[in-house]
N, C-alpha and C. Protein backbone atom coordinates (compact mmCIF):
# COMPACT_ATOMS: atom_id res chain seq x y z
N UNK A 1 9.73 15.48 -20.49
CA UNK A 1 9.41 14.09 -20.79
C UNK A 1 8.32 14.06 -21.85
N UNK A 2 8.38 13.42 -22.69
CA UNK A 2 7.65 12.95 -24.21
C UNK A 2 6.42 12.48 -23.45
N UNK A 3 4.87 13.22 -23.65
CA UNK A 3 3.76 12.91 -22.97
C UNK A 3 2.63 11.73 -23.81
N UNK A 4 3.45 11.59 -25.12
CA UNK A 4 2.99 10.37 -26.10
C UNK A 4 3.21 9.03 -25.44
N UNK A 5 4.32 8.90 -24.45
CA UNK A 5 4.60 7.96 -23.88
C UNK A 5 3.52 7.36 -22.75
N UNK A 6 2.65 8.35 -22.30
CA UNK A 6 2.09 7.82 -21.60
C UNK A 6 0.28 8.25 -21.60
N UNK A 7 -0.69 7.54 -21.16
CA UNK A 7 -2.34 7.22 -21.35
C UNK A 7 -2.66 8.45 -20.96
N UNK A 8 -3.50 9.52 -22.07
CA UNK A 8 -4.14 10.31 -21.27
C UNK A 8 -5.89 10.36 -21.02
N UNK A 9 -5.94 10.77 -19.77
CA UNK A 9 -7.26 10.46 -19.19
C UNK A 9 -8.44 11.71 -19.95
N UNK A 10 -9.11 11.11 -20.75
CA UNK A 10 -10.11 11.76 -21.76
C UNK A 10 -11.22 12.16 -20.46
N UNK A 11 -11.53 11.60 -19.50
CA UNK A 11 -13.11 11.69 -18.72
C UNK A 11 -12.51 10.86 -18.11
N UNK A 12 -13.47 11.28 -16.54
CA UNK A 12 -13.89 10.58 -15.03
C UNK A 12 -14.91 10.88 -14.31
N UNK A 13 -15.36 9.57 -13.82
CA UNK A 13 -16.64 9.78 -12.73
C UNK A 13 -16.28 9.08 -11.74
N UNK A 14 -16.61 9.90 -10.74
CA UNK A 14 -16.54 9.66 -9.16
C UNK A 14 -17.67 8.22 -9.24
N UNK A 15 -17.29 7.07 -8.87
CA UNK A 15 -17.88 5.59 -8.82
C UNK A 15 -18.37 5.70 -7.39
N UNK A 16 -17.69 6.07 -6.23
CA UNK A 16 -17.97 5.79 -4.81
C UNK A 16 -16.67 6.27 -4.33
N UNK A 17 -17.14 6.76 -2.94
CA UNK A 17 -16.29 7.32 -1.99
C UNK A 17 -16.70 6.88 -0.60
N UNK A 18 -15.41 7.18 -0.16
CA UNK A 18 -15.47 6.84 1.66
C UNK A 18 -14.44 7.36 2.47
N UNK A 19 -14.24 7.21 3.59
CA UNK A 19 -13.25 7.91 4.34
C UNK A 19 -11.67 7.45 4.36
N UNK A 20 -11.45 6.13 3.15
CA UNK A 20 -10.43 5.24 2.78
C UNK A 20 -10.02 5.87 1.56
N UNK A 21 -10.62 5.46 1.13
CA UNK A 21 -10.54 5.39 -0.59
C UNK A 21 -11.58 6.20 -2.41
N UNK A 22 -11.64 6.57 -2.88
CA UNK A 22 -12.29 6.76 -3.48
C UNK A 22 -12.10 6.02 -4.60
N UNK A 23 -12.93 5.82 -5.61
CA UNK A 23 -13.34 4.26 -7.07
C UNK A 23 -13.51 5.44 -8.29
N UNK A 24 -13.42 5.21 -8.88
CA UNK A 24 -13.26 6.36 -10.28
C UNK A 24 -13.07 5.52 -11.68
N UNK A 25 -14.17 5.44 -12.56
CA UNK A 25 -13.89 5.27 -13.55
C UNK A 25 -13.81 6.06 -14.86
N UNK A 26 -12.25 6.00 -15.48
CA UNK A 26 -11.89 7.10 -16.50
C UNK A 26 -11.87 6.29 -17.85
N UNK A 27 -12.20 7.51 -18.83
CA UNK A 27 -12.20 7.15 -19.85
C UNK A 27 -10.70 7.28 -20.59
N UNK A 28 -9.80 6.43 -21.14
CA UNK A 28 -8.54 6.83 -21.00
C UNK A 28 -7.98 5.98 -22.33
N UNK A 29 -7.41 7.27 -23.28
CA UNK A 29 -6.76 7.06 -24.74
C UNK A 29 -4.95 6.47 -24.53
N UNK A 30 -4.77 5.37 -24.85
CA UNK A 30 -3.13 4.89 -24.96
C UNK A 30 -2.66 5.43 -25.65
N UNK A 31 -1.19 5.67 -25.52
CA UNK A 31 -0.66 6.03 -26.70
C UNK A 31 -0.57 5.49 -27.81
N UNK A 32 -1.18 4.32 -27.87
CA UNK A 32 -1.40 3.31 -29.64
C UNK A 32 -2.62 3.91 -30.30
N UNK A 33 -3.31 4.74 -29.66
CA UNK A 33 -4.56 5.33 -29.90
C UNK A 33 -6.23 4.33 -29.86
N UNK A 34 -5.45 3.16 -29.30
CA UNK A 34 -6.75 2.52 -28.46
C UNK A 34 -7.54 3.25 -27.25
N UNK A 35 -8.51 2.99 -27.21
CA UNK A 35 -9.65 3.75 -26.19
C UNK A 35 -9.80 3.01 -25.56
N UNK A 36 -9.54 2.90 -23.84
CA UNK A 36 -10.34 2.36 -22.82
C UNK A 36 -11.44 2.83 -22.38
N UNK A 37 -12.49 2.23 -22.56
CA UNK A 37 -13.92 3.12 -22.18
C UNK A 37 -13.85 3.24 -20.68
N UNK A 38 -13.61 1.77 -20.10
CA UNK A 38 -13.93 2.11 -18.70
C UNK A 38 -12.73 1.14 -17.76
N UNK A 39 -12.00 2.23 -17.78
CA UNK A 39 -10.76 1.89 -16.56
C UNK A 39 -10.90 2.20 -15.21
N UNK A 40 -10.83 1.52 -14.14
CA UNK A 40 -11.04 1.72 -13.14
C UNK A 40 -9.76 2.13 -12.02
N UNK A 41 -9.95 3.36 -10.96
CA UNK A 41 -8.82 3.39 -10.45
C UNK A 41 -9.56 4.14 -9.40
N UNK A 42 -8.49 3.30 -8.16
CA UNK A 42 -8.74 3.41 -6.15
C UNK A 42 -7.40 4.45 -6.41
N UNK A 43 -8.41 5.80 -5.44
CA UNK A 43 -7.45 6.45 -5.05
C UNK A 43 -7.27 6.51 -3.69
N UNK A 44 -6.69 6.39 -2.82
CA UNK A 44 -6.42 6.05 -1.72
C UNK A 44 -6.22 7.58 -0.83
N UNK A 45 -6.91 8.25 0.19
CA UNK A 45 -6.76 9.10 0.64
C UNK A 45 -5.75 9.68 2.21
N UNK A 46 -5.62 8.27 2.27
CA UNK A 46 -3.86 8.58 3.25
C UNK A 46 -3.04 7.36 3.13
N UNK A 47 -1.98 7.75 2.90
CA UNK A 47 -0.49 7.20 2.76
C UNK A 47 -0.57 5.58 3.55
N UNK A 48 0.23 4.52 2.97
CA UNK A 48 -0.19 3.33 3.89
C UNK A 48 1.49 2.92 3.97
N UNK A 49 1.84 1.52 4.81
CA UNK A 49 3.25 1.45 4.97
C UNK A 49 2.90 -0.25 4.90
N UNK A 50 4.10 -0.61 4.23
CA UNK A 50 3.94 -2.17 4.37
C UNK A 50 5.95 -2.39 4.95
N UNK A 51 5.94 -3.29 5.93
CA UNK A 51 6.93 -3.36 6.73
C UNK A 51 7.34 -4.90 6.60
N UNK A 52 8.81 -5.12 6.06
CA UNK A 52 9.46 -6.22 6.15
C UNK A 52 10.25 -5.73 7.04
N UNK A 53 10.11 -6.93 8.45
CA UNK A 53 10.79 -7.02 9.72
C UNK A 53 11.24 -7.95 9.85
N UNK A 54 12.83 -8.11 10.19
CA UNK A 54 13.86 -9.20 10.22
C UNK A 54 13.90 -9.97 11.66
N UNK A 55 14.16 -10.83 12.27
CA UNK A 55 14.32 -10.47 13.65
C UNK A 55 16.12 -11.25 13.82
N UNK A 56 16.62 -11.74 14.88
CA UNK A 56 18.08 -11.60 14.55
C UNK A 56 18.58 -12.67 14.17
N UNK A 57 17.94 -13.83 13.33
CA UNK A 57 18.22 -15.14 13.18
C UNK A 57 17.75 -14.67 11.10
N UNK A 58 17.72 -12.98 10.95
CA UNK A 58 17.29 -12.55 9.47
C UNK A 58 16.28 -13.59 9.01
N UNK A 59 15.23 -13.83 9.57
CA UNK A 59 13.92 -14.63 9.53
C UNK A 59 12.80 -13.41 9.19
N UNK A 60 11.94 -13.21 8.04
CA UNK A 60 11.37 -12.50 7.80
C UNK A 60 9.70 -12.46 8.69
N UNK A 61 9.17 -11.45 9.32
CA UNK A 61 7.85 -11.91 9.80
C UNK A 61 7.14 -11.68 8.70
N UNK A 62 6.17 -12.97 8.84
CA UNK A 62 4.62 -13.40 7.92
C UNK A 62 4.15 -12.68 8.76
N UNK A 63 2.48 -12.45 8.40
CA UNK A 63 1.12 -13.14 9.25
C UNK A 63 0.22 -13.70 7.69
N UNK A 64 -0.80 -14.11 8.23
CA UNK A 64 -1.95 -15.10 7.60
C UNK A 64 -2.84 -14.03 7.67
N UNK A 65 -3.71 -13.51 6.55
CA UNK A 65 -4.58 -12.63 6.16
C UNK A 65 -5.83 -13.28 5.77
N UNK A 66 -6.92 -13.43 6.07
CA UNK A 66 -7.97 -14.02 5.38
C UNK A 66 -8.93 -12.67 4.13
N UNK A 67 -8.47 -13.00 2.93
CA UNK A 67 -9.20 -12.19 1.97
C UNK A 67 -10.08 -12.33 1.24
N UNK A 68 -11.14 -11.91 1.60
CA UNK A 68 -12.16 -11.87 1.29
C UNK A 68 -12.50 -12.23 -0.34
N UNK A 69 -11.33 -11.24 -1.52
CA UNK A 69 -11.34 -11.24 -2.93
C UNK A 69 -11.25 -12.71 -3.09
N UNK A 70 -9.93 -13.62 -2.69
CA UNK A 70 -9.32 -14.63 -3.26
C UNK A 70 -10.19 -15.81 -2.55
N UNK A 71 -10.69 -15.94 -1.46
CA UNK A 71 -11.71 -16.71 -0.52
C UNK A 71 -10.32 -17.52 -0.09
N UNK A 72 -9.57 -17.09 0.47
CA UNK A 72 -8.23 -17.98 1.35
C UNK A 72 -7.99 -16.97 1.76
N UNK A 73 -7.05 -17.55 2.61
CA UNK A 73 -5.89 -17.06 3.97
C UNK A 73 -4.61 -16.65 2.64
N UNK A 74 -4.20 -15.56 2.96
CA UNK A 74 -2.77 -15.48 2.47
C UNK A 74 -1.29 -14.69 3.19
N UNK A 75 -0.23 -15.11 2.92
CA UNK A 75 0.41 -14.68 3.69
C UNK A 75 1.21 -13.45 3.55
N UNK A 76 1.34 -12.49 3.96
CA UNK A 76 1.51 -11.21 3.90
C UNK A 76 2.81 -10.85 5.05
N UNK A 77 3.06 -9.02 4.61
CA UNK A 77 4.20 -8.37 5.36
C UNK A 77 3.09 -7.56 6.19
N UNK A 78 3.05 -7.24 7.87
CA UNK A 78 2.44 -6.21 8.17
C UNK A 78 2.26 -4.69 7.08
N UNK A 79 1.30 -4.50 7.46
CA UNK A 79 0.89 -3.26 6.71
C UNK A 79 -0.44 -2.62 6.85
N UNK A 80 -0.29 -1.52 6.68
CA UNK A 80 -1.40 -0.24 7.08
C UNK A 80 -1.82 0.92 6.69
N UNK A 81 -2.78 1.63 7.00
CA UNK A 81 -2.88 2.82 6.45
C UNK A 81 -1.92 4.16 8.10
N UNK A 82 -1.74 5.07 7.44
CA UNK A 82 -0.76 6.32 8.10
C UNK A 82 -2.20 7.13 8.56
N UNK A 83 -2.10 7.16 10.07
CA UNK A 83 -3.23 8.26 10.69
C UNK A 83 -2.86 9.39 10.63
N UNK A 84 -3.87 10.11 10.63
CA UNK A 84 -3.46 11.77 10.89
C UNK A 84 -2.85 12.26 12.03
N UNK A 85 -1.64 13.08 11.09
CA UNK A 85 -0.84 13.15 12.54
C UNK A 85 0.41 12.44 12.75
N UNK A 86 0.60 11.67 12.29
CA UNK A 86 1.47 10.38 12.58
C UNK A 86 1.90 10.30 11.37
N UNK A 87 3.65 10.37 11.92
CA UNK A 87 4.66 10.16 11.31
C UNK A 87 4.47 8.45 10.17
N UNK A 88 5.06 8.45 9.17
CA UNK A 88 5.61 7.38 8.30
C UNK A 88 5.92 5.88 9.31
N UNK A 89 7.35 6.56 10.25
CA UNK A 89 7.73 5.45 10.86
C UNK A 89 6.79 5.24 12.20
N UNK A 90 5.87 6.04 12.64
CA UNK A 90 5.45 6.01 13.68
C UNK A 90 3.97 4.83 13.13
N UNK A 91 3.79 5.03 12.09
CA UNK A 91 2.70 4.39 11.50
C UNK A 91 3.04 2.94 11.23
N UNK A 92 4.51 2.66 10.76
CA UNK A 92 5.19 1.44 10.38
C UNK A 92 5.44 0.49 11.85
N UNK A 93 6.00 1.36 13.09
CA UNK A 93 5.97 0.60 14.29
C UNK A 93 4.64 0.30 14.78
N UNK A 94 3.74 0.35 14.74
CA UNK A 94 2.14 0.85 15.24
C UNK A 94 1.46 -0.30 14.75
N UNK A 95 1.72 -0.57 13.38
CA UNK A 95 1.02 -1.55 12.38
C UNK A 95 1.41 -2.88 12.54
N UNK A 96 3.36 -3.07 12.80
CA UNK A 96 3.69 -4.33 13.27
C UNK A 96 3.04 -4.63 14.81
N UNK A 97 2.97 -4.06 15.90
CA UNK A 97 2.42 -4.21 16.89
C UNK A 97 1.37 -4.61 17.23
N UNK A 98 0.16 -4.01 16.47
CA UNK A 98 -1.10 -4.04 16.30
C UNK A 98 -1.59 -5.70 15.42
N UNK A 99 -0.61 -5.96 14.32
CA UNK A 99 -0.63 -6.91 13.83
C UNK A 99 0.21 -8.29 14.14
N UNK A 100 1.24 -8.14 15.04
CA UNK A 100 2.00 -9.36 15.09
C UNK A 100 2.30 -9.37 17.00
N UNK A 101 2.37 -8.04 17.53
CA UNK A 101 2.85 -8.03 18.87
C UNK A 101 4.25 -8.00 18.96
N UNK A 102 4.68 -7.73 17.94
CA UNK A 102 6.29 -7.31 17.64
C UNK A 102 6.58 -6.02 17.41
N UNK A 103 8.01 -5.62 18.37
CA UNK A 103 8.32 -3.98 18.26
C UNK A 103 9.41 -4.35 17.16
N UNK A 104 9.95 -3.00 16.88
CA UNK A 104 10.71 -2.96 15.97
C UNK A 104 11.91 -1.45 16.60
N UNK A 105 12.62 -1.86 16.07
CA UNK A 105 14.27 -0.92 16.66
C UNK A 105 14.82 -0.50 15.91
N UNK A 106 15.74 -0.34 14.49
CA UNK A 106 16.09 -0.51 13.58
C UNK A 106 15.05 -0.12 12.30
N UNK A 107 15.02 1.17 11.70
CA UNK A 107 13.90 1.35 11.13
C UNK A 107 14.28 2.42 9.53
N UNK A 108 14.01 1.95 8.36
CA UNK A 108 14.28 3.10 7.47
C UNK A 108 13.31 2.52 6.35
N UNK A 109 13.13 3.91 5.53
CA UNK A 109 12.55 4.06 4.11
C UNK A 109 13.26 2.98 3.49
N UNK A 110 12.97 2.07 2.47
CA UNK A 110 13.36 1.29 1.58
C UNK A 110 12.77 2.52 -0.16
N UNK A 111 11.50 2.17 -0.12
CA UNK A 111 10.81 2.59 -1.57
C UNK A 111 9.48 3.05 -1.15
N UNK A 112 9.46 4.01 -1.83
CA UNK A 112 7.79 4.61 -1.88
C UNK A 112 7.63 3.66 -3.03
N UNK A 113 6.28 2.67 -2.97
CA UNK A 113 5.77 2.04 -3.92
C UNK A 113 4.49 3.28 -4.89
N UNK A 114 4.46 2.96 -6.38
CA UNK A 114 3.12 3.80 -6.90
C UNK A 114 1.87 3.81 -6.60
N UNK A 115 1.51 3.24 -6.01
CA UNK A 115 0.08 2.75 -4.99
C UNK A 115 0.24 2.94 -4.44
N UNK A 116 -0.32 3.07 -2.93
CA UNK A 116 -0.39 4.11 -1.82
C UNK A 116 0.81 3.58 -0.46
N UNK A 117 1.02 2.94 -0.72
CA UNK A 117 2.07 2.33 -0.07
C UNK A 117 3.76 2.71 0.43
N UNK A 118 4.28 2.87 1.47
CA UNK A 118 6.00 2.79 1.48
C UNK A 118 6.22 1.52 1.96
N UNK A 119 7.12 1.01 1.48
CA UNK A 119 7.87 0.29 1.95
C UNK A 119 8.89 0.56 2.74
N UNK A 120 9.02 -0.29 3.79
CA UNK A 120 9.87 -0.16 5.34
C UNK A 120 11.17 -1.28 5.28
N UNK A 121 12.11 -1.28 6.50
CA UNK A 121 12.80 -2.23 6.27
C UNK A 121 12.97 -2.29 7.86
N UNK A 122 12.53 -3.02 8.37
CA UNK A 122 13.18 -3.35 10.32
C UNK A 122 14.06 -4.89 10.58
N UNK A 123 15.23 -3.93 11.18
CA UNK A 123 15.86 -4.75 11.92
C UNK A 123 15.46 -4.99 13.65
N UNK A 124 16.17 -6.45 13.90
CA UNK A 124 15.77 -6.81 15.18
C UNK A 124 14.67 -6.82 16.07
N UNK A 125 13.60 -7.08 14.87
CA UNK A 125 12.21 -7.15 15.17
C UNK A 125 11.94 -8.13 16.69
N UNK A 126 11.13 -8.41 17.63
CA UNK A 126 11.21 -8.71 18.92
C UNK A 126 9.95 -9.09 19.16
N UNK A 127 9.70 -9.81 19.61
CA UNK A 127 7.79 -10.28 20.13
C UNK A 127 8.16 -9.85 21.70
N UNK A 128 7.05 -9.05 21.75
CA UNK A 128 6.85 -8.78 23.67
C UNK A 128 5.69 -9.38 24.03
């Protein structure tokens, strides 16, 4: 693959770290030969899952998120970070539960998103 096609990272400094995520700002040349002095990028240190769950009327589950960035409530797909130890899907059932009180039965990979994220797909999602 032609490496002109894509930004290479000239310099980086570790910004902040934690047991989530680490902040890094690189110094990083485009291929137009513009210079970004200071690009910023979260690297995320375990795998997370965001889960669209159907239930049998194919009704998608919300929940209401209050975020802090935007200062509102917004509405979102369950989703989480993957513990150590714990499977993909074991992390995807875990997160709807924890977040809605809904199991899930019916369970597969859709897309690994480029951000730290997979995407899930559940059928016959269920409130207990």
């Amino acid at each position: 693959m032609d490496n002109k096609l894509f930004p290479e990272r000239l310099d980086r400094n570790k910004v902040y770290e934690c047991g989530i995520f680490s902040l890094y700002t690189d110094k990083v040349k485009l291929p137009s030969g513009y210079i970004i002095e200071k690009y910023h990028q979260i690297h995320h240190h375990h795998e997370g899952v965001s889960i669209v769950v159907f239930n049998d009327k194919d009704e998608i589950l919300m929940i209401r998120e209050m975020r802090y960035t935007v200062g509102h409530l917004e509405w979102e797909i369950p989703a989480g970070g993957v513990e150590d130890g714990e499977s993909i899907e074991e992390a995807a059932r875990r997160e709807v539960m924890e977040e809605t009180g809904c199991t899930v039965k019916d369970l597969w990979i859709v897309k690994s998103l480029p951000s730290f994220s997979i995407l899930l797909m559940a059928m016959n999602g269920q409130y207990q």
